[in-house]
C-alpha atoms as a PDB file:
ATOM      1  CA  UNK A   1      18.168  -3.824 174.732  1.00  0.00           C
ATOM      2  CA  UNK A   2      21.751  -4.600 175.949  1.00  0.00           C
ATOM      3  CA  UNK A   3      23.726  -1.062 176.515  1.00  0.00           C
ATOM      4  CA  UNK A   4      27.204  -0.944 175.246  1.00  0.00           C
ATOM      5  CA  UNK A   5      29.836   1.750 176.245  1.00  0.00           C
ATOM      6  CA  UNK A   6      32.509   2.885 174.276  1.00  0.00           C
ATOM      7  CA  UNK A   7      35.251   4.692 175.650  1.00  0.00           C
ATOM      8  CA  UNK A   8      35.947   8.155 173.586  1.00  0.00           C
ATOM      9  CA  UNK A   9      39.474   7.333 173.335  1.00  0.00           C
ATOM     10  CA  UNK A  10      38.012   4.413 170.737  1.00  0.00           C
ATOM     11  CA  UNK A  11      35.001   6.076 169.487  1.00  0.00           C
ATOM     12  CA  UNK A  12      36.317   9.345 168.376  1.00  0.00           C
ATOM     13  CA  UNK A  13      38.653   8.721 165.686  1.00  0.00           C
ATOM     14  CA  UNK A  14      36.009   6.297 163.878  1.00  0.00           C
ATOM     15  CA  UNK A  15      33.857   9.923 164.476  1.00  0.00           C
ATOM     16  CA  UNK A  16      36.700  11.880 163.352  1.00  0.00           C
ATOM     17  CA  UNK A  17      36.619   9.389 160.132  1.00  0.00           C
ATOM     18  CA  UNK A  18      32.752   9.504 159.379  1.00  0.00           C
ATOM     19  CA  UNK A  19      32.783  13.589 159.658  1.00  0.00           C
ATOM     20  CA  UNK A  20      35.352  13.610 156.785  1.00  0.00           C
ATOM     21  CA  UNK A  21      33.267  11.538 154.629  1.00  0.00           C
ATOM     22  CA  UNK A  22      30.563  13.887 155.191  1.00  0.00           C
ATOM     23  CA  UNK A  23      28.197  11.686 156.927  1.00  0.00           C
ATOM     24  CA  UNK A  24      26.271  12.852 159.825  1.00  0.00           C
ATOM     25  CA  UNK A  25      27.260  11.255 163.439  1.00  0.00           C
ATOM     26  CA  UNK A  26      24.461  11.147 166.592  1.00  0.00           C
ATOM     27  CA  UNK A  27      25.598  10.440 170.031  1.00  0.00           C
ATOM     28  CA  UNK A  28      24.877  11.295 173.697  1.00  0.00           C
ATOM     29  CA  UNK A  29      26.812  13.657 175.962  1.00  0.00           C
ATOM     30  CA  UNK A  30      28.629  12.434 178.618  1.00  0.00           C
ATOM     31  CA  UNK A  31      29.581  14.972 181.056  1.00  0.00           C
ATOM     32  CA  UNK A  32      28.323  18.229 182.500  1.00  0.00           C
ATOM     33  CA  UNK A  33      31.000  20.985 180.462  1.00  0.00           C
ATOM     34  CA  UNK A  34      27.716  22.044 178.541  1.00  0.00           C
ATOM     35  CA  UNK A  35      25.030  22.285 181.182  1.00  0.00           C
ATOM     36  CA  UNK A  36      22.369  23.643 181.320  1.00  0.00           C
ATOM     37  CA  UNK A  37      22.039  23.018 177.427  1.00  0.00           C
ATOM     38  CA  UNK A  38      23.142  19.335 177.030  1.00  0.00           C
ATOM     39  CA  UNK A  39      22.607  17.166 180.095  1.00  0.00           C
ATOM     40  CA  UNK A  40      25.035  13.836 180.690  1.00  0.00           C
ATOM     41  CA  UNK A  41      23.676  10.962 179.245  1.00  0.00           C
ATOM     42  CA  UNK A  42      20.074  12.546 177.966  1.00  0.00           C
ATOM     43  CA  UNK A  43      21.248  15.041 175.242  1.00  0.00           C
ATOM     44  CA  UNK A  44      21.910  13.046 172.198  1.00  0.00           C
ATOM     45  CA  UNK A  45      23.877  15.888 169.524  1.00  0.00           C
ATOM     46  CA  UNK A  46      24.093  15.166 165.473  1.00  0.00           C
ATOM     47  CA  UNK A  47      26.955  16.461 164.439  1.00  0.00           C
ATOM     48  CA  UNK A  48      28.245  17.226 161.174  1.00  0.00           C
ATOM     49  CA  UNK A  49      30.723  19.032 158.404  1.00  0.00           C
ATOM     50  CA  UNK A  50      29.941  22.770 158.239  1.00  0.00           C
ATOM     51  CA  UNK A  51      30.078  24.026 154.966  1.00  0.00           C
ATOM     52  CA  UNK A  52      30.164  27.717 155.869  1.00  0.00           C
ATOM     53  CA  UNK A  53      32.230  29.834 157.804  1.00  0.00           C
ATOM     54  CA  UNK A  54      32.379  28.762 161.421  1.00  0.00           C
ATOM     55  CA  UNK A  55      30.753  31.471 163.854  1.00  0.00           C
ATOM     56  CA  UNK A  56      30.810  32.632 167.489  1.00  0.00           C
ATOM     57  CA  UNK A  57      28.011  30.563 169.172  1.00  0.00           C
ATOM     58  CA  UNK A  58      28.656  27.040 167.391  1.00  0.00           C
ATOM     59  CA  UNK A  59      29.026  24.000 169.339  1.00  0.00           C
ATOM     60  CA  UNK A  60      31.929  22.150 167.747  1.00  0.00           C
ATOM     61  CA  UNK A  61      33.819  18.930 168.373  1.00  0.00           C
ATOM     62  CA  UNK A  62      37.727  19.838 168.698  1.00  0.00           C
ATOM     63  CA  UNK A  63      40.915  18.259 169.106  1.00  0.00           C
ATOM     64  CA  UNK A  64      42.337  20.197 172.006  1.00  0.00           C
ATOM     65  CA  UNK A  65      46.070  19.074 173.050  1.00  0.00           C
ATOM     66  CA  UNK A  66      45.537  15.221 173.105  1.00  0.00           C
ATOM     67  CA  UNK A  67      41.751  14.877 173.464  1.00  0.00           C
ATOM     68  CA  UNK A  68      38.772  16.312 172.175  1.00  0.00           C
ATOM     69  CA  UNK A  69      36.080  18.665 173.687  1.00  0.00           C
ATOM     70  CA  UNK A  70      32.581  19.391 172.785  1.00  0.00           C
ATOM     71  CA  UNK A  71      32.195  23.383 173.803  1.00  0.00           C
ATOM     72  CA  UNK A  72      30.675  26.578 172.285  1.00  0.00           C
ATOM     73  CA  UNK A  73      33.230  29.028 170.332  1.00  0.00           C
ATOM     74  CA  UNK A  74      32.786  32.358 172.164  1.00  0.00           C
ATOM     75  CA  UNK A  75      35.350  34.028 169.737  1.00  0.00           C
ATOM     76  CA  UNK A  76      36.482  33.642 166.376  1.00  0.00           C
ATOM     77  CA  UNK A  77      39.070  35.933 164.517  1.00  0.00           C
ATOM     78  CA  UNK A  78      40.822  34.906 161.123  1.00  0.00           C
ATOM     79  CA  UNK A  79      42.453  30.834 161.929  1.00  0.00           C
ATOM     80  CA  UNK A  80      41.534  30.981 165.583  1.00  0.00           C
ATOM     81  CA  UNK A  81      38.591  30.765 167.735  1.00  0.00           C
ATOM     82  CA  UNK A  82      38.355  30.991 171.499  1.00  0.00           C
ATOM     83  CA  UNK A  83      35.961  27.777 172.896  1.00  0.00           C
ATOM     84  CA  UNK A  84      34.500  27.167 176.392  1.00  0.00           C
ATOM     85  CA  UNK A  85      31.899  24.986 177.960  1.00  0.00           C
ATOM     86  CA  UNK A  86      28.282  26.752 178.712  1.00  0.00           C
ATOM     87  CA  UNK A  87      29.455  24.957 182.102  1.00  0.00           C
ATOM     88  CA  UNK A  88      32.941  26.298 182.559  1.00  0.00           C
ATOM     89  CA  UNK A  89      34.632  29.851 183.085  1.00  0.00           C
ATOM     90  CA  UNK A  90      37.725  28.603 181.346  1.00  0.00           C
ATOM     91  CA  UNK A  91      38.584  29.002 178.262  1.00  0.00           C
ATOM     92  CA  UNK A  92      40.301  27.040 174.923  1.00  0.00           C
ATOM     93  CA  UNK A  93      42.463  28.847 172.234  1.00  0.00           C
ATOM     94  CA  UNK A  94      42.490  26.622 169.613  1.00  0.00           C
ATOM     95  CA  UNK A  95      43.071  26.847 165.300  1.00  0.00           C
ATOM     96  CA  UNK A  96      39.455  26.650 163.290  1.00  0.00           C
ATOM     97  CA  UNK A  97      41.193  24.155 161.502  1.00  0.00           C
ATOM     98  CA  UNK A  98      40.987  21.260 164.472  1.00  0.00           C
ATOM     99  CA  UNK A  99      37.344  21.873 164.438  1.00  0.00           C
ATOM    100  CA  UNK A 100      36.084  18.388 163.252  1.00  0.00           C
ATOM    101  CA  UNK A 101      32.702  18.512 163.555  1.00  0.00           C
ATOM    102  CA  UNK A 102      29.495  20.771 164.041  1.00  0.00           C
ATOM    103  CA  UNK A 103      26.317  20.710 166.082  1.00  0.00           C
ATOM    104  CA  UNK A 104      23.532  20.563 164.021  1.00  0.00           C
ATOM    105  CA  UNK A 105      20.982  19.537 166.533  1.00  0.00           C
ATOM    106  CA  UNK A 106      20.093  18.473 169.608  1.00  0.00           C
ATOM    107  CA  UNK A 107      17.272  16.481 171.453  1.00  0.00           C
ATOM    108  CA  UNK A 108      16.838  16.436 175.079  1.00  0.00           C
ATOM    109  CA  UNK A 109      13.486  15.745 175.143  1.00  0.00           C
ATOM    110  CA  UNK A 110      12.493  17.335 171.605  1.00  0.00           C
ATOM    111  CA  UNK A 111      14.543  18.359 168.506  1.00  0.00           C
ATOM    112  CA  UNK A 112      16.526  21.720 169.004  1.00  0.00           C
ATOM    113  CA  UNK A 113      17.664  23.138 165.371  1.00  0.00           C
ATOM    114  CA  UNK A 114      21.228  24.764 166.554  1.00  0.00           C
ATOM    115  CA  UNK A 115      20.591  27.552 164.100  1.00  0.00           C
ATOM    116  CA  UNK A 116      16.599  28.291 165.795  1.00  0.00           C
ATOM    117  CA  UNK A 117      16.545  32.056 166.631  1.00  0.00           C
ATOM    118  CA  UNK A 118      14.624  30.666 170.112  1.00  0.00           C
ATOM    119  CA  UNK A 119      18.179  28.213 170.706  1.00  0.00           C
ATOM    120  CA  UNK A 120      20.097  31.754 169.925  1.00  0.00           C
ATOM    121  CA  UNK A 121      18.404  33.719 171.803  1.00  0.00           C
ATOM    122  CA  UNK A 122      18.526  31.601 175.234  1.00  0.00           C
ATOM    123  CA  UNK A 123      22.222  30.763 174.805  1.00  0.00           C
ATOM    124  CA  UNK A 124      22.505  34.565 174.636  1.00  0.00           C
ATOM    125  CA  UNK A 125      20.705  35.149 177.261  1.00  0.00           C
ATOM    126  CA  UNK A 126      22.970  32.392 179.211  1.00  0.00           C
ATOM    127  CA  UNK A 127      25.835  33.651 178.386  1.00  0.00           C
ATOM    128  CA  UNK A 128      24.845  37.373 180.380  1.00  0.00           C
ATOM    129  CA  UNK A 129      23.721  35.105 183.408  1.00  0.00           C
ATOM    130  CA  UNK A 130      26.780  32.576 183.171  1.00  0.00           C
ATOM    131  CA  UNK A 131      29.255  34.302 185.281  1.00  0.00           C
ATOM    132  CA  UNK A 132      26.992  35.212 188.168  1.00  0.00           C
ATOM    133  CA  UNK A 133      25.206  31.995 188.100  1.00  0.00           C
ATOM    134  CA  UNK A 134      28.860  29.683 188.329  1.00  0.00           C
ATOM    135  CA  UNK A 135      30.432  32.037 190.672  1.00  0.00           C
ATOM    136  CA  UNK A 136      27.217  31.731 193.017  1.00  0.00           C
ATOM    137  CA  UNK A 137      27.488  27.847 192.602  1.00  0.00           C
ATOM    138  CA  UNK A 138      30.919  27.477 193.190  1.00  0.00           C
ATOM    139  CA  UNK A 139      30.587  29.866 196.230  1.00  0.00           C
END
């Protein structure tokens, strides 16, 4: 089978435009913002419209400044949430209401439910280990 890449510049707004209609989008990662969770180019995500409330620990699909990001919101409080990569020790400030799509799941090399307690619990447990474990990387 022939591989054929899309630049996000072209693919996101037809994303953008499925999300809306409610239908479910899958795609791989590209990139290494969300390490050690989604790996470039082997974690495929399904994303989709969340009905409920948005919470602190979602993996969303944003519109930050003039691109998009695919990052974890660490904080949410009324309209705003606070977003970073499981990768990064920056952070995004962005409005709930340029959140286009959700993480569902994920496969890496099985199905990960984004709701699991076991996916919860690790990406807890990350998130005590994450500043220590970049800072010792990054010497």
């Amino acid at each position: 089978m022939k591989k054929v890449a899309i630049s996000s510049v072209e693919l996101v707004p037809l994303m953008v435009d499925a999300l809306n209609k409610n239908q479910a989008i899958s795609f791989k990662v590209t990139g290494n913002s969300m390490l050690p969770f989604f790996k470039h180019e082997k974690t495929t995500v399904k994303l989709v419209r969340k009905s409920e409330p948005y919470q602190k620990g979602d993996v969303v699909l944003f519109k930050y400044l003039k691109s998009y990001r695919l990052h974890r919101i660490i904080k949410i409080k009324g309209d705003y949430a606070t977003a970073s990569g499981d990768n990064l020790l920056y952070k995004e400030e962005l409005k709930t209401s340029e959140i286009v799509g959700y993480v569902e799941s994920f496969e890496t090399k099985k199905v990960i439910q984004s709701q699991s307690v076991r996916y919860r619990l690790n990406y807890k447990l990350w998130r005590i280990v994450k500043p220590i474990v970049l800072r010792l990387k990054r010497g």
